[in-house]
N, C-alpha and C. Protein backbone atom coordinates (compact mmCIF):
# COMPACT_ATOMS: atom_id res chain seq x y z
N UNK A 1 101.13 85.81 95.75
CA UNK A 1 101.26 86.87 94.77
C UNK A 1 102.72 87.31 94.73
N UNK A 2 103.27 87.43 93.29
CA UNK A 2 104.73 88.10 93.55
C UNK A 2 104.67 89.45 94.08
N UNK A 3 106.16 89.61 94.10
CA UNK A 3 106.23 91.14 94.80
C UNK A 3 107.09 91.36 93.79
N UNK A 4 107.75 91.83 93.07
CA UNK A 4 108.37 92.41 91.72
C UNK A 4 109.21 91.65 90.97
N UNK A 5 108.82 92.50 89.90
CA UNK A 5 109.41 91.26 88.83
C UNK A 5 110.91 91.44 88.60
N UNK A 6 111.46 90.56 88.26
CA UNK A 6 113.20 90.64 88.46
C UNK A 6 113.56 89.78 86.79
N UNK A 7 114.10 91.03 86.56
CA UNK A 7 114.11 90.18 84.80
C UNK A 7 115.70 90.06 84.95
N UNK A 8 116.66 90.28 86.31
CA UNK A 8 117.96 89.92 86.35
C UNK A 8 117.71 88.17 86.24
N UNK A 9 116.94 87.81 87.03
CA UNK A 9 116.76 86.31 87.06
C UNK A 9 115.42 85.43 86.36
N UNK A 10 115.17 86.42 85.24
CA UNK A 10 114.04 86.12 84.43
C UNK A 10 112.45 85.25 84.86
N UNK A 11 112.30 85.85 86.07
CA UNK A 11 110.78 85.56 86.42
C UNK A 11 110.73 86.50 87.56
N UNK A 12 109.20 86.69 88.20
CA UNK A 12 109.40 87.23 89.33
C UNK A 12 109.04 86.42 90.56
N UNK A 13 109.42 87.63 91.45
CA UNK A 13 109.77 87.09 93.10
C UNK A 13 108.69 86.37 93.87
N UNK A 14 108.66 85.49 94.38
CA UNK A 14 106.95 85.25 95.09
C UNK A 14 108.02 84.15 96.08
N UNK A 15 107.04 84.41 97.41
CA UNK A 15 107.95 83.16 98.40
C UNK A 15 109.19 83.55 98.80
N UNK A 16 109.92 85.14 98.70
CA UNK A 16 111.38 85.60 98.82
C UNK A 16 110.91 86.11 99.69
N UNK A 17 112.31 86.62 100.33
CA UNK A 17 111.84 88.05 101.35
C UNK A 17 112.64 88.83 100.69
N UNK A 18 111.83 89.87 100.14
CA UNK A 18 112.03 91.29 99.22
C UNK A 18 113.64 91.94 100.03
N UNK A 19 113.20 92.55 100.91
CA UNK A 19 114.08 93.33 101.55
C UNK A 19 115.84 92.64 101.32
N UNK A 20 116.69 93.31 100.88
CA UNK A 20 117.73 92.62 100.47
C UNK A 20 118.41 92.39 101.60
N UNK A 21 118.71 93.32 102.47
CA UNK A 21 119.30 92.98 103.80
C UNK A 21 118.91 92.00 104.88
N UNK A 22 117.65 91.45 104.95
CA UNK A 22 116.84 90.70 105.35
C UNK A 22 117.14 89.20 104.66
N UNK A 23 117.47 89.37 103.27
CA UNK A 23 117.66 88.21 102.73
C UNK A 23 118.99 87.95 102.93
N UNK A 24 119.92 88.82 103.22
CA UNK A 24 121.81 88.66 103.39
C UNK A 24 121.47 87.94 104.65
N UNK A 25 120.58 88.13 105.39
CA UNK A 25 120.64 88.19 106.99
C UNK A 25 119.88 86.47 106.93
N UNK A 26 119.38 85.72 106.09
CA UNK A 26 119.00 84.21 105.95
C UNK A 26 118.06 84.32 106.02
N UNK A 27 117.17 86.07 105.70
CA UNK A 27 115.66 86.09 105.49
C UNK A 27 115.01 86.31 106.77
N UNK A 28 115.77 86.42 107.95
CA UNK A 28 114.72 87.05 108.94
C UNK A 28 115.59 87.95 109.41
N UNK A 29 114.97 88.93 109.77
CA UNK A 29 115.94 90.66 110.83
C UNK A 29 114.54 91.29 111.23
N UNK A 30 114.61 91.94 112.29
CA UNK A 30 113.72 92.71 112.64
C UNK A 30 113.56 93.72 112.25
N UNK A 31 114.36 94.05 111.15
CA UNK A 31 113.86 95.33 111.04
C UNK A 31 113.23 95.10 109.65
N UNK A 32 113.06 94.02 109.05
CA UNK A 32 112.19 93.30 107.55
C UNK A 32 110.48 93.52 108.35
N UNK A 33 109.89 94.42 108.94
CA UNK A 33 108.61 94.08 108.84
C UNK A 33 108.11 93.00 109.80
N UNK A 34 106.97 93.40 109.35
CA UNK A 34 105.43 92.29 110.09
C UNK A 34 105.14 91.37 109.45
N UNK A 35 104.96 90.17 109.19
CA UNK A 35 104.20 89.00 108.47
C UNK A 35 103.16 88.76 109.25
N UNK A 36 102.00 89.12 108.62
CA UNK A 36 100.76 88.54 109.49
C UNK A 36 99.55 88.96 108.41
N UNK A 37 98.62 88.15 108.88
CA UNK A 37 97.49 88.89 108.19
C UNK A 37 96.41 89.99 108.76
N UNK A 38 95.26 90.22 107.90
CA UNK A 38 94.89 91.46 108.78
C UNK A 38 94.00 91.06 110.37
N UNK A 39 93.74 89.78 110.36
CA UNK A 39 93.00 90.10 111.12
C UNK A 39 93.94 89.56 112.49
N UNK A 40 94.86 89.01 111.77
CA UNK A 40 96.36 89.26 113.41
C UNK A 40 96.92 90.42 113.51
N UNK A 41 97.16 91.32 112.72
CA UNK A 41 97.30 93.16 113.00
C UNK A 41 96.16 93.47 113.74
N UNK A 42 94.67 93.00 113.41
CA UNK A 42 93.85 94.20 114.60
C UNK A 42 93.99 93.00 115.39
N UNK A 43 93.98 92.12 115.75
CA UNK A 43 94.22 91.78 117.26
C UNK A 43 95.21 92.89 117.94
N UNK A 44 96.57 92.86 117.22
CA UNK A 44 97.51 93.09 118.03
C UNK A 44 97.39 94.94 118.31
N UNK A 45 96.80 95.36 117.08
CA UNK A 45 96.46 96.61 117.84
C UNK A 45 95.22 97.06 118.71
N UNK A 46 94.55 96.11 118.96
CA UNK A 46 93.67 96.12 119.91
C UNK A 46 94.15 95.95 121.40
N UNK A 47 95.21 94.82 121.10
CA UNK A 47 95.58 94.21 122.64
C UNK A 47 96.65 95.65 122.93
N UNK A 48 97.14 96.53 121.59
CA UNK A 48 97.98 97.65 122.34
C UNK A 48 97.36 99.32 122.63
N UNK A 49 96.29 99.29 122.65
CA UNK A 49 95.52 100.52 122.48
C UNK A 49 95.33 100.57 124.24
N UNK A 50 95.05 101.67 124.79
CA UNK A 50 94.83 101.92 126.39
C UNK A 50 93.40 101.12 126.26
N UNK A 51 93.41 100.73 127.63
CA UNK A 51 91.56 100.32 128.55
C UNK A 51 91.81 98.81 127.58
N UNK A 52 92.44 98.22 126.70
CA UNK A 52 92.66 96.95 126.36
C UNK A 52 93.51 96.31 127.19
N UNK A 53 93.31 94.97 126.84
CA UNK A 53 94.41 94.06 127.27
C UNK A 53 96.06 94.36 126.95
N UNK A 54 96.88 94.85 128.17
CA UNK A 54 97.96 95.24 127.81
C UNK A 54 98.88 94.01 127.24
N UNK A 55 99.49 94.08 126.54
CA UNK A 55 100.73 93.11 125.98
C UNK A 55 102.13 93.65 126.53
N UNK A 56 102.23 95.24 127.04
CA UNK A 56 103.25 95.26 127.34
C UNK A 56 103.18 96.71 128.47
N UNK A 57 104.01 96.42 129.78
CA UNK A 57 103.73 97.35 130.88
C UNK A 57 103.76 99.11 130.20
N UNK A 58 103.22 100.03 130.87
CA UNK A 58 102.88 101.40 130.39
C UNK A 58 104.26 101.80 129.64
N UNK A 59 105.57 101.60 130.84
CA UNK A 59 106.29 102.66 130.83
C UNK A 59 107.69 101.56 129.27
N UNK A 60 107.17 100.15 129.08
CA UNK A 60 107.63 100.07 128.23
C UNK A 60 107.45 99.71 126.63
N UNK A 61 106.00 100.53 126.67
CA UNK A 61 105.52 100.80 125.85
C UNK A 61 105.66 102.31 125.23
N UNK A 62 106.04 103.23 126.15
CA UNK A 62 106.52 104.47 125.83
C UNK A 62 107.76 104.35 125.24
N UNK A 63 108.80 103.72 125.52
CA UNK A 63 110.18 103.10 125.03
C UNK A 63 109.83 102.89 123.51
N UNK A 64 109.24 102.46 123.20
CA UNK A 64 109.01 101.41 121.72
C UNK A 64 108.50 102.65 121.07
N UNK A 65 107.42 103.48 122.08
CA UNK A 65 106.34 104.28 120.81
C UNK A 65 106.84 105.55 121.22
N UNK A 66 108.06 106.50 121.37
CA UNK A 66 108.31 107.62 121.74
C UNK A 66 109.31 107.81 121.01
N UNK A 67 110.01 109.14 120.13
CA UNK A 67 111.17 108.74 119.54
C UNK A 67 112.67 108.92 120.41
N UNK A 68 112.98 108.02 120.06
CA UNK A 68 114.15 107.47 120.92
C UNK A 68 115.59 108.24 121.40
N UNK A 69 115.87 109.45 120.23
CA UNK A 69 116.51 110.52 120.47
C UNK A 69 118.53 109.69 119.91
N UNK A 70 118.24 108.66 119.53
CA UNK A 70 119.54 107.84 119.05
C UNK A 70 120.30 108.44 118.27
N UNK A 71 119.05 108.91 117.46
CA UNK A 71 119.83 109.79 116.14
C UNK A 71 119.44 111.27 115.86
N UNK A 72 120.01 112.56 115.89
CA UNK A 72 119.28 114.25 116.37
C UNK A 72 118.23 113.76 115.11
N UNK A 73 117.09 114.72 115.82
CA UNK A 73 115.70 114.74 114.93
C UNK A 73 115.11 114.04 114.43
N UNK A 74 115.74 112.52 114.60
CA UNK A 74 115.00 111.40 114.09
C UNK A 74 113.53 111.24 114.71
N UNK A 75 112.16 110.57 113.70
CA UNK A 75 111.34 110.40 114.46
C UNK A 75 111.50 109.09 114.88
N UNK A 76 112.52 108.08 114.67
CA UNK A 76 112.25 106.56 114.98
C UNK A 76 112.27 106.29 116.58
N UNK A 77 111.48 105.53 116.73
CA UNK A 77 111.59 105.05 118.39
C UNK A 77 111.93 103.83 118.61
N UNK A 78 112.00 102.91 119.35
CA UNK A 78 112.98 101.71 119.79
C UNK A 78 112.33 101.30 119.30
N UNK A 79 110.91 100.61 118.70
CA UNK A 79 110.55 100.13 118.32
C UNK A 79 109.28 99.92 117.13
N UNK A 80 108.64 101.24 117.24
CA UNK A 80 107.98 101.82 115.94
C UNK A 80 108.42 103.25 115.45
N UNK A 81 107.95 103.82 114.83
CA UNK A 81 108.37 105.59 114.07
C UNK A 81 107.22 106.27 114.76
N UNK A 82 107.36 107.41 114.91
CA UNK A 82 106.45 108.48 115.41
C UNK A 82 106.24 109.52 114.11
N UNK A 83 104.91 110.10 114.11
CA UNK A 83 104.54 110.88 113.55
C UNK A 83 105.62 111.59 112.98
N UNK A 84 106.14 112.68 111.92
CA UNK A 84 106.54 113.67 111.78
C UNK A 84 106.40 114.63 110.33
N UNK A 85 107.06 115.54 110.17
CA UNK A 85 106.70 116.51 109.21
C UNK A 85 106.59 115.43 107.65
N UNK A 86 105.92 115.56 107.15
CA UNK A 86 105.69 114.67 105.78
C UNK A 86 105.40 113.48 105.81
N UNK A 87 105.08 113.05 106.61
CA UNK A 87 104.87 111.39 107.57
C UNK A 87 103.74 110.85 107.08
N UNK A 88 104.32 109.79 106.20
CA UNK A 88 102.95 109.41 105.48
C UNK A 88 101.59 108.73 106.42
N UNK A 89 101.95 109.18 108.16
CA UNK A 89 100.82 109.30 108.92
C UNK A 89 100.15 110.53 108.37
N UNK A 90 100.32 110.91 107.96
CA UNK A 90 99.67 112.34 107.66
C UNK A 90 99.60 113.61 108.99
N UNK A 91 98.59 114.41 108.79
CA UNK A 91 98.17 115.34 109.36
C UNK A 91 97.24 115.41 111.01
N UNK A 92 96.56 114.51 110.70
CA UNK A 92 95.49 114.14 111.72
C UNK A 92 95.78 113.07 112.92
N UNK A 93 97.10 112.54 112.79
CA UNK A 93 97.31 111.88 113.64
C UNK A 93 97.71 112.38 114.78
N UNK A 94 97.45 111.91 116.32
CA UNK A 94 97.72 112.62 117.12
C UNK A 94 99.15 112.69 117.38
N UNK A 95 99.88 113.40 118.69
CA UNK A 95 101.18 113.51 118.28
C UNK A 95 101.89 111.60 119.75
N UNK A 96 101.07 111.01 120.37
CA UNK A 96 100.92 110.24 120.71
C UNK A 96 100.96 108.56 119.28
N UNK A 97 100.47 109.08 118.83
CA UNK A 97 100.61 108.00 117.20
C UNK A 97 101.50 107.41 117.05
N UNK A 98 101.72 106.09 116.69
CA UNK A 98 102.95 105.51 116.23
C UNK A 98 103.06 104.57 115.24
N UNK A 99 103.72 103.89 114.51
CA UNK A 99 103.40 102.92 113.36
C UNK A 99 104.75 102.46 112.60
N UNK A 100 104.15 101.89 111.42
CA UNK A 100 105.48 101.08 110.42
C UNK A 100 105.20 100.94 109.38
N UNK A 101 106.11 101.65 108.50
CA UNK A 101 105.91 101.03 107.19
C UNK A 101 107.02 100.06 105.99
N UNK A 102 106.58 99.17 105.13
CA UNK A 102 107.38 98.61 105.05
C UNK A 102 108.01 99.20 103.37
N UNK A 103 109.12 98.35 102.92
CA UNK A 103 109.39 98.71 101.28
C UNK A 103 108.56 97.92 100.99
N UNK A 104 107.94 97.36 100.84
CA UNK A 104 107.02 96.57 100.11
C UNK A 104 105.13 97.22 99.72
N UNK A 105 105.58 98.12 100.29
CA UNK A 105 104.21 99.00 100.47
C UNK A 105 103.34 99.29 101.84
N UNK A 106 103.39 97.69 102.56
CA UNK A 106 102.39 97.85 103.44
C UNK A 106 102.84 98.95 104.85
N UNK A 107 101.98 99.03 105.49
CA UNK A 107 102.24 100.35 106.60
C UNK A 107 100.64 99.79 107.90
N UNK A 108 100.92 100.43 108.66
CA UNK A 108 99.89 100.40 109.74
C UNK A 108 100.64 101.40 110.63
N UNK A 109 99.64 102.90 110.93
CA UNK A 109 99.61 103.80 111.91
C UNK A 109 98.94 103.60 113.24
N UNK A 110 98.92 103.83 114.27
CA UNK A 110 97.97 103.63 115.46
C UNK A 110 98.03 105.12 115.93
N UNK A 111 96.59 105.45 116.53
CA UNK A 111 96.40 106.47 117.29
C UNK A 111 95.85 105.86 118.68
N UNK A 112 96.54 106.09 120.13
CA UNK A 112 95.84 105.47 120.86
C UNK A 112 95.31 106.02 121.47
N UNK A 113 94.97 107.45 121.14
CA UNK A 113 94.10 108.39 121.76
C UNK A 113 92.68 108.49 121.19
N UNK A 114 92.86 108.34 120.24
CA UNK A 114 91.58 108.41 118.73
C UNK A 114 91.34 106.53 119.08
N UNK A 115 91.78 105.83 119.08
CA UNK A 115 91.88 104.19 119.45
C UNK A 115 91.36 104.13 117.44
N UNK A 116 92.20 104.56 117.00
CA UNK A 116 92.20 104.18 115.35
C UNK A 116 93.30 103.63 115.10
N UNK A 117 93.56 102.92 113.99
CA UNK A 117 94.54 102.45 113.00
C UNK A 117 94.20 102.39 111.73
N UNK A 118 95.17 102.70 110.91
CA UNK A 118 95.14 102.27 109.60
C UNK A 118 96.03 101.04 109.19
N UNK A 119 95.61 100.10 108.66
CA UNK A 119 96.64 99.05 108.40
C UNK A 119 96.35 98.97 106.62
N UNK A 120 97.42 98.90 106.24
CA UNK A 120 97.57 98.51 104.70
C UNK A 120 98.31 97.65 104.45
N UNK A 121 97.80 96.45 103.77
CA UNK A 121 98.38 95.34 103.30
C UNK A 121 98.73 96.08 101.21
N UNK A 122 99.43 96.73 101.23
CA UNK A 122 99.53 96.90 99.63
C UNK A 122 101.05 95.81 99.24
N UNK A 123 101.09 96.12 97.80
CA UNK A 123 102.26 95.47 97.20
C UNK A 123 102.61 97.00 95.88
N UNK A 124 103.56 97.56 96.43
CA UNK A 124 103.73 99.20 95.80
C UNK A 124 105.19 98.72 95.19
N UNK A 125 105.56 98.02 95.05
CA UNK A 125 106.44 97.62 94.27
C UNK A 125 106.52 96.51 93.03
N UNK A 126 105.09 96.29 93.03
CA UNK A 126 104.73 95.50 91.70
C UNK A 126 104.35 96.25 90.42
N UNK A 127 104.62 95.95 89.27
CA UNK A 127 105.77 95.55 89.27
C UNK A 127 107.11 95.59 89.14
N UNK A 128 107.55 96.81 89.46
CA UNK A 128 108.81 97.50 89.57
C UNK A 128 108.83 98.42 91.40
N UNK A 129 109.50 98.73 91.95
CA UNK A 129 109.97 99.18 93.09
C UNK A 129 110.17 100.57 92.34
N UNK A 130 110.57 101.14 91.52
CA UNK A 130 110.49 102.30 90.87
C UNK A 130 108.47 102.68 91.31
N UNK A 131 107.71 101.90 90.65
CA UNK A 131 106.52 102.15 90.35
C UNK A 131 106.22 103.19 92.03
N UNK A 132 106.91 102.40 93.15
CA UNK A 132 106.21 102.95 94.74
C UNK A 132 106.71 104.32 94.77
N UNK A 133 107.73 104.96 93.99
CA UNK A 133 108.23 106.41 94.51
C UNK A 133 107.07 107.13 94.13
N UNK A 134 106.60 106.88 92.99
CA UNK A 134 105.99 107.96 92.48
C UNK A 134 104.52 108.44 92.84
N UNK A 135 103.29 108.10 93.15
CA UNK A 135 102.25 108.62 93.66
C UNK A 135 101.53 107.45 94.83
N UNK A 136 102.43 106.55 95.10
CA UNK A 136 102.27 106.00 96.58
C UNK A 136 102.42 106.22 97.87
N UNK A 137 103.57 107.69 98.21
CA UNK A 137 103.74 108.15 99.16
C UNK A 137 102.62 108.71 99.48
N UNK A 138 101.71 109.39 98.69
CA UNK A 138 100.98 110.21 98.66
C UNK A 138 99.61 110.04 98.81
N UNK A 139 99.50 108.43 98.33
CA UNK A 139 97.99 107.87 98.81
C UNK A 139 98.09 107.34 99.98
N UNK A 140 99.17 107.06 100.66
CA UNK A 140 99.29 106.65 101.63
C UNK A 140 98.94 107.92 102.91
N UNK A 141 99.44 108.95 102.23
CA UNK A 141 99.07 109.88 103.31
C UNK A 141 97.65 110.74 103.30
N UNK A 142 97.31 110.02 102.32
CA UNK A 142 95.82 110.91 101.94
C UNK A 142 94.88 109.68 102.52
N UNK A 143 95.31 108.09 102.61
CA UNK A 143 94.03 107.12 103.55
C UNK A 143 94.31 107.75 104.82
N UNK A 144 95.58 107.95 105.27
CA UNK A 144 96.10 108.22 106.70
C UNK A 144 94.99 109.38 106.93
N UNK A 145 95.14 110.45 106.35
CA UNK A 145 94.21 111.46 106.91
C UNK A 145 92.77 111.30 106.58
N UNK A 146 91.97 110.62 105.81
CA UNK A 146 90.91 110.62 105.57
C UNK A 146 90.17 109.65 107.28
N UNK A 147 90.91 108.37 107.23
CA UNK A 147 90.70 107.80 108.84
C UNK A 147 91.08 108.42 109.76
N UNK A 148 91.94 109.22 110.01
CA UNK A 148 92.44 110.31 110.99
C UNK A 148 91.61 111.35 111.56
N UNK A 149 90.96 111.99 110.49
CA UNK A 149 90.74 113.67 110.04
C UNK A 149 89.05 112.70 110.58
N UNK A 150 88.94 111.69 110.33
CA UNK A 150 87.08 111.22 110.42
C UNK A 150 86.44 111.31 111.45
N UNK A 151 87.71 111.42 112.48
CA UNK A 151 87.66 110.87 113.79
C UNK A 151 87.32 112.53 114.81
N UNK A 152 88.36 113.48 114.10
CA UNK A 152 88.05 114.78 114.69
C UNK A 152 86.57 114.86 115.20
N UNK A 153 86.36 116.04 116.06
CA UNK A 153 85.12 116.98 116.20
C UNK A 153 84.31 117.72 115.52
């Protein structure tokens, strides 16, 4: 499926890697996202949730999912984002939560207290990247809390 249409080069994108810096970079950087499908996301958040199979020791897993303090008030952590004020984790996530989202739309939150995730495979930039500003932030934070908020008491 493409990911937006580019009438600079009169067809659209399919088989690119969107992210432009990612593509300067010969199409792979770590910071371009996850490629996987869904059912290799819940593996991998299964194998990272507590009382599972760890993939990575306690204390450097706090490293990755804690925010990192690199930059004042940032929520980013070494290796995913943490919850924060307007966070299209929403409301209900615990403050333990961590996740990613990409420009391309997709996102996946984890709670590993709640042992929930939300994973979204969307394409919010079809077919314009304009189209994702406008009422995508917002569904994103309204699935976040509906799986979140389900989980409460």
């Amino acid at each position: 499926m493409p990911t937006e249409l580019r009438f600079d080069i009169g067809h659209p994108w399919q088989g690119v890697v969107h992210d432009e810096n990612a593509r300067w970079l010969g199409g792979i950087a770590g910071h371009a996202g996850l490629f996987a499908s869904i059912i290799a996301l819940t593996r991998l958040i299964q194998a990272l949730f507590p009382n599972h199979s760890k993939l990575l020791p306690d204390n450097i897993m706090r490293l990755f999912t804690r925010p990192a303090g690199l930059i004042p008030a940032s929520s980013r952590c070494l290796g995913w984002d943490s919850p924060s004020r307007n966070s299209s984790a929403g409301e209900h996530i615990s403050p333990l939560g961590y996740g990613h989202t990409g420009f391309t739309g997709t996102c996946i939150w984890m709670d590993p207290e709640k042992e929930l995730a939300v994973i979204l495979l969307s394409n919010a930039v079809h077919p314009w990247r304009e189209d994702k500003k406008h009422a995508y932030p917002e569904f994103l934070r309204r699935v976040c809390n509906a799986v979140f908020a389900g989980s409460e008491p």
